[in-house]
Protein backbone atom coordinates (compact mmCIF):
# COMPACT_ATOMS: atom_id res chain seq x y z
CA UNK A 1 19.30 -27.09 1.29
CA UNK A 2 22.17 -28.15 3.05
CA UNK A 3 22.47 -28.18 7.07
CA UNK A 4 25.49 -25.49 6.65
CA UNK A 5 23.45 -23.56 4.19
CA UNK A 6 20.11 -23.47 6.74
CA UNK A 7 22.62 -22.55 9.37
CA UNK A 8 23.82 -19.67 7.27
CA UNK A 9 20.39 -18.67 6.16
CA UNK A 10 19.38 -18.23 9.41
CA UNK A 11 22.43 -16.51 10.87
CA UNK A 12 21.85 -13.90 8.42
CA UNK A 13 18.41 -13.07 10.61
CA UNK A 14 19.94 -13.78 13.69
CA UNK A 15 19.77 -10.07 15.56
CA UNK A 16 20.97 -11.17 19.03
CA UNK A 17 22.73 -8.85 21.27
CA UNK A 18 20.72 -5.29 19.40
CA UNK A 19 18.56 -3.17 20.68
CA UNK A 20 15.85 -1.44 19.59
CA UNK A 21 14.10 1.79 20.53
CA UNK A 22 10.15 1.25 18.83
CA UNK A 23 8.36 4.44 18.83
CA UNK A 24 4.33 4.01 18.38
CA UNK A 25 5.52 0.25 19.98
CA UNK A 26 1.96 0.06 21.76
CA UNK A 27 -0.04 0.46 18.67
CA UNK A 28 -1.52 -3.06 16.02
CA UNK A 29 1.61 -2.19 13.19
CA UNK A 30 4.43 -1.14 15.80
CA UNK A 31 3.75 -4.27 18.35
CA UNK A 32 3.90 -6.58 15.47
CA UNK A 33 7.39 -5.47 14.77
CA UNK A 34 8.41 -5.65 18.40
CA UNK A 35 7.78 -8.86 18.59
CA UNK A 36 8.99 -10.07 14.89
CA UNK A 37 12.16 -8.14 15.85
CA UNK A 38 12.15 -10.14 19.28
CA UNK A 39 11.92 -13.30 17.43
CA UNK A 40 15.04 -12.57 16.01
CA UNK A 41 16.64 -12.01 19.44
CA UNK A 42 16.29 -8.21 19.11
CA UNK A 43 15.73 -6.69 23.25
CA UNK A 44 12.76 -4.27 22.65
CA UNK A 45 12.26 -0.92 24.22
CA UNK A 46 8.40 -0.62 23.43
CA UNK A 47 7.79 3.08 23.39
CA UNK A 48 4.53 5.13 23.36
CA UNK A 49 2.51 7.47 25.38
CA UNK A 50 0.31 4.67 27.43
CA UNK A 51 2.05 3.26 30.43
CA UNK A 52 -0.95 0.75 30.02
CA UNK A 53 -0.23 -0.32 26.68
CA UNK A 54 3.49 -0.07 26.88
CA UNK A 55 3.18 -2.06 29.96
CA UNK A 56 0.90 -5.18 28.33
CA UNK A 57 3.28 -5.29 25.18
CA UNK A 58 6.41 -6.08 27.52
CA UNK A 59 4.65 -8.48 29.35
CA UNK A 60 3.22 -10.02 26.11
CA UNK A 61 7.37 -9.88 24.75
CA UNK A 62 8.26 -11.39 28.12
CA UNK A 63 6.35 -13.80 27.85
CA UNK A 64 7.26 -14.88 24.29
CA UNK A 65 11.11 -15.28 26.04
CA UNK A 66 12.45 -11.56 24.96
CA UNK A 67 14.10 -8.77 26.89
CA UNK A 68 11.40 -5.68 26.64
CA UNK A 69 10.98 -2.60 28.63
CA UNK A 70 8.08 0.16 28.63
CA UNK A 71 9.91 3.69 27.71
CA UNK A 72 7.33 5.98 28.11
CA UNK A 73 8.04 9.28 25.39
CA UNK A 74 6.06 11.92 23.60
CA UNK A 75 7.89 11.50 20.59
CA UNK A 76 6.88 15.05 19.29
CA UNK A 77 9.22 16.55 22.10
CA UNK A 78 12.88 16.35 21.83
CA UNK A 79 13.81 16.63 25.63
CA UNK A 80 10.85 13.86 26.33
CA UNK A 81 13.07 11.78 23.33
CA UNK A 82 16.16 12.60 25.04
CA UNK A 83 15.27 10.82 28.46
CA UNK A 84 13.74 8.32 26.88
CA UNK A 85 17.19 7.26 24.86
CA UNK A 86 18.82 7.54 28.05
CA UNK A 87 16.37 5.40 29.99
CA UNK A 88 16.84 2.99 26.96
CA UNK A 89 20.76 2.72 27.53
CA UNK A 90 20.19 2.39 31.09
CA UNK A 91 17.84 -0.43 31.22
CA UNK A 92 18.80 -1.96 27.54
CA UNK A 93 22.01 -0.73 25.98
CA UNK A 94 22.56 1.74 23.33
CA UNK A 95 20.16 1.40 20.45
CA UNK A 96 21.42 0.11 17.04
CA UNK A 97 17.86 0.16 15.88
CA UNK A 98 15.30 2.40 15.74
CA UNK A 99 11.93 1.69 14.22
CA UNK A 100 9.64 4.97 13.56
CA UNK A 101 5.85 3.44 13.67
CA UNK A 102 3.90 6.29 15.33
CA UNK A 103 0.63 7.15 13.83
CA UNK A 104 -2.69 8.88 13.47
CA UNK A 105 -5.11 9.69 10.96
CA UNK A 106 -8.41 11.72 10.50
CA UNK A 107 -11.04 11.98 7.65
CA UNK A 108 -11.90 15.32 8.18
CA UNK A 109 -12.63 16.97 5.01
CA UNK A 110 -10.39 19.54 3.45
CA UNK A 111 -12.43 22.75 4.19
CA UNK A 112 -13.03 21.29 8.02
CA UNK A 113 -9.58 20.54 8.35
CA UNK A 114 -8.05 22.85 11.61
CA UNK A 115 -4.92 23.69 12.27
CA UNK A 116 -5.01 22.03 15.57
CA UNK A 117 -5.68 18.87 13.54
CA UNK A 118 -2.85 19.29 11.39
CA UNK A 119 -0.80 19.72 13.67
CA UNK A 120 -1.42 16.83 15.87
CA UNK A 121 -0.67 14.96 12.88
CA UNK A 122 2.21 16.43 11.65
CA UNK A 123 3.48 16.51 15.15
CA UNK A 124 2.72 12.32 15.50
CA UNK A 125 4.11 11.36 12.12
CA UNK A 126 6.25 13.68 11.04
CA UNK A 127 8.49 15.42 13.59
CA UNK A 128 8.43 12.42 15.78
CA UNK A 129 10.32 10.54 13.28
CA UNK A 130 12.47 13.85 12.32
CA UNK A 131 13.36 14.24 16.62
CA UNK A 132 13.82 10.65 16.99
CA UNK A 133 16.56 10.25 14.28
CA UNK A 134 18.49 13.38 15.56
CA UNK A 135 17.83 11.68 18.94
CA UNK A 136 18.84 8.25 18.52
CA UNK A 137 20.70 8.51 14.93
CA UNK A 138 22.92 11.17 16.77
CA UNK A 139 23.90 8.78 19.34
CA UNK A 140 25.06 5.67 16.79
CA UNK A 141 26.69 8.55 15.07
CA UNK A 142 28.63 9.63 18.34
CA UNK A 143 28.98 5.65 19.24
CA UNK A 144 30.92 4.94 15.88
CA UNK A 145 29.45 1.61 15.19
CA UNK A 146 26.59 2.09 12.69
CA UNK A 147 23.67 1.17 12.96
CA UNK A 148 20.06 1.09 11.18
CA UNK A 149 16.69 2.96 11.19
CA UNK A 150 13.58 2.24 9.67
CA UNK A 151 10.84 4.23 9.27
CA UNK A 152 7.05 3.17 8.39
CA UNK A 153 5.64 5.29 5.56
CA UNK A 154 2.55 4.71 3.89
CA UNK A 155 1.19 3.54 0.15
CA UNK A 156 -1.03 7.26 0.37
CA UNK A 157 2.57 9.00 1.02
CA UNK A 158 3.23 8.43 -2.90
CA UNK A 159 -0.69 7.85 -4.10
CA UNK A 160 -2.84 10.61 -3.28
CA UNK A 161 -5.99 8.89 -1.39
CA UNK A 162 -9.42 10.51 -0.68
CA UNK A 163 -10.36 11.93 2.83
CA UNK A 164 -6.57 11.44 4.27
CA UNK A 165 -4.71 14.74 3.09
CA UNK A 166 -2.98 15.33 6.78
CA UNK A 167 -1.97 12.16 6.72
CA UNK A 168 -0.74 11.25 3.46
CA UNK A 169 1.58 15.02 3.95
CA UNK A 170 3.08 13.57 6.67
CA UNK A 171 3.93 10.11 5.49
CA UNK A 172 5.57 12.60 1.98
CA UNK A 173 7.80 13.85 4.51
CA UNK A 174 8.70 10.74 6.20
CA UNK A 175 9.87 9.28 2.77
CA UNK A 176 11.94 12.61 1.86
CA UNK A 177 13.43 12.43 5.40
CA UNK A 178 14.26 8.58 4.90
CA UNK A 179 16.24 9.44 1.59
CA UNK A 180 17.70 12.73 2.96
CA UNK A 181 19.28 10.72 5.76
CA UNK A 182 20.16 7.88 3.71
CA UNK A 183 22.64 9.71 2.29
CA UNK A 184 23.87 11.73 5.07
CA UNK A 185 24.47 9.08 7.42
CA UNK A 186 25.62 6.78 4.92
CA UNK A 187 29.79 7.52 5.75
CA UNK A 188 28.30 6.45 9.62
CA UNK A 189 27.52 3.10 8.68
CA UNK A 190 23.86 3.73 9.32
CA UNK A 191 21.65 3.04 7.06
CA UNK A 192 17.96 4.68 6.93
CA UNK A 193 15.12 2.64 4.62
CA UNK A 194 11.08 3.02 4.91
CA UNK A 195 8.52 0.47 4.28
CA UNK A 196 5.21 1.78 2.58
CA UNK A 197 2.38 -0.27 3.80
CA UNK A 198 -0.42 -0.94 1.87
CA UNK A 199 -4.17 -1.09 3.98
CA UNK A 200 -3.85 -2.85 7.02
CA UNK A 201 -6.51 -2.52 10.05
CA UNK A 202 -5.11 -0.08 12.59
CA UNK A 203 -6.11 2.09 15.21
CA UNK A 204 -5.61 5.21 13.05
CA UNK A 205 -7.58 4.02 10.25
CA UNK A 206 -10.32 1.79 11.28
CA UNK A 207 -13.00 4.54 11.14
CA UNK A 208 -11.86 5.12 7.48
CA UNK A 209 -12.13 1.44 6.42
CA UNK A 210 -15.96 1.68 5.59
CA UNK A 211 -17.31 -1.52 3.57
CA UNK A 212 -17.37 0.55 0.70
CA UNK A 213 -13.77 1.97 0.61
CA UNK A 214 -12.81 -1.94 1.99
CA UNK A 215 -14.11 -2.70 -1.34
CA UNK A 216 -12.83 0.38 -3.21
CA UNK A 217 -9.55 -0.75 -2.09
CA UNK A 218 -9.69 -4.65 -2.47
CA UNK A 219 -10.83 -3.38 -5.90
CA UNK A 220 -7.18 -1.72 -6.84
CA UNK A 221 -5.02 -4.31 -4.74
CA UNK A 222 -3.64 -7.59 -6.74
CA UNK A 223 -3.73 -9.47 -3.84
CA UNK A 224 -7.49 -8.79 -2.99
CA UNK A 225 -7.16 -8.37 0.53
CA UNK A 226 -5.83 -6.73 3.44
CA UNK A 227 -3.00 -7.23 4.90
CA UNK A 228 -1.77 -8.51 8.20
CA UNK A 229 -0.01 -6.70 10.34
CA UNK A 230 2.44 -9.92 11.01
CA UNK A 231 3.28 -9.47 7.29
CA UNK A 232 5.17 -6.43 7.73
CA UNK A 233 7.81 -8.76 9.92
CA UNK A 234 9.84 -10.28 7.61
CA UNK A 235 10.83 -6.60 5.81
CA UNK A 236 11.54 -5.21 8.94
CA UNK A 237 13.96 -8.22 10.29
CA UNK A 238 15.43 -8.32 6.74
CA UNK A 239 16.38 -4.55 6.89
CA UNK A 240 17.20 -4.60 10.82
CA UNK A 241 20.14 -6.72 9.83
CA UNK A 242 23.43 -5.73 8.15
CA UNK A 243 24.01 -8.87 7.28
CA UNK A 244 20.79 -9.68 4.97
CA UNK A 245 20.64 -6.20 3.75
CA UNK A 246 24.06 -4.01 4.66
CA UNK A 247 23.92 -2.57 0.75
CA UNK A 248 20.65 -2.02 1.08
CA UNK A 249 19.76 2.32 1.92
CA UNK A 250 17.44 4.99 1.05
CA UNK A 251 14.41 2.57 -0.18
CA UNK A 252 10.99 2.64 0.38
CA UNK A 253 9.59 -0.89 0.16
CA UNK A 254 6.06 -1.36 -0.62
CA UNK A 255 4.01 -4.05 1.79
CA UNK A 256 0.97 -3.29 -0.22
CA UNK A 257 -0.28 -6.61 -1.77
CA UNK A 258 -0.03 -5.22 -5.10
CA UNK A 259 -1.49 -1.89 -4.53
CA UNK A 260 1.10 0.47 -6.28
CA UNK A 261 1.34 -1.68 -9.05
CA UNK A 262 -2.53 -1.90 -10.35
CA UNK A 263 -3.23 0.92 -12.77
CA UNK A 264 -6.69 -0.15 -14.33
């Protein structure tokens, strides 16, 4: 490869002078992306619940060279979402990108499952992401000047998976939302894509990954492993810019080391 060819490669992943608004930015998947996205020169509004966590994630961003600040938001509560995109202009600038990476699971059984239960899920996976794209997708739409959102589904959304029902619902939705808005922010300039992880360890899912499903899954996953959650980077820098992937809308890209693919 040619020096002008390396220098166009990489200005096709060169995100400097964005912003974006990461919701679940405290947790194992969402802090990878902040600081992949950072990386690319991306300033990072890490946003979650925890002041604590929120707070050690900037420092971590700071001290990688990025511009981060801790937005503290219940995502589940449009006027909470509201200040926080204001805060987030105030402190960053108008966000171009948002990243939906919230999440929590359970392994409650069907017939145990409460409606308090489901709702907290729902609530965390599902209307977050539905609030936070009328929240922050209604401001690029007022700004005029596009912008992208990308939303983090799940394999289970599309396979259905033992002992995570609540769960799997919700990520269902977040894919129909993803393709819904695809197309109706589409004459914005905004494009809306998902990525469908495969099994990676997480907060929300570490009491699930028992040796035996670990092997259940390694079982029906080409790869035969799990995945990192560094390895979700490179799809979410690829899609963050309209350079790499302007033509690219309404997809949900598998992460899954295989997963979807193996049939017997």
């Amino acid at each position: 490869m040619t020096a002008t060819n390396e220098t166009a490669g990489a200005a096709l992943f060169d995100l400097t002078g964005h912003v974006a608004a990461v919701i679940g930015g405290t947790g194992v998947l969402g802090g990878a992306l902040c600081h992949g996205l950072a990386g690319a020169g991306v300033s990072i509004a890490v946003m979650g619940r925890s002041s604590e966590r929120a707070d050690a994630r900037v420092a971590a961003l700071r001290a990688q060279g990025a511009t981060a600040e801790a937005v503290l938001v219940d995502a589940s509560d449009r006027s909470s979402l509201e200040a926080a995109r204001r805060k987030v202009e105030e402190r960053l600038g108008p966000a171009d990108i948002l990243v939906n990476a919230a999440g929590v699971n359970s392994s409650t059984p069907f017939f145990e499952i409460t409606l308090d239960e489901w709702h907290r899920i729902l609530d965390t996976n599902l209307t977050s992401v539905f609030l936070a794209c009328q929240v922050f997708g209604g401001a690029m739409v007022e700004r005029g000047q596009g912008g992208t959102i990308i939303n983090i589904s799940s394999t289970s959304s599309e396979i259905p998976l033992s002992r995570v029902l609540t769960y799997s619902v919700s990520k269902a939705g977040v894919n129909i939302i993803t393709r819904y808005l695809a197309q109706e922010l589409a004459p914005h300039h905004i494009r809306v894509n998902a990525i469908v992880p495969g099994f990676f360890p997480a907060e929300q899912n570490r009491r699930l990954l028992s040796e035996d499903r670990v092997r259940a899954i390694l079982g029906h996953t080409p790869a035969a492993r799990l995945g990192e959650p560094d390895e979700l980077v490179g799809t979410t820098v690829w899609l963050a810019s309209e350079r790499a992937s302007g033509f690219v809308t309404g997809t949900l890209i598998p992460v899954d080391g295989g997963f979807a693919a193996m049939t017997i």
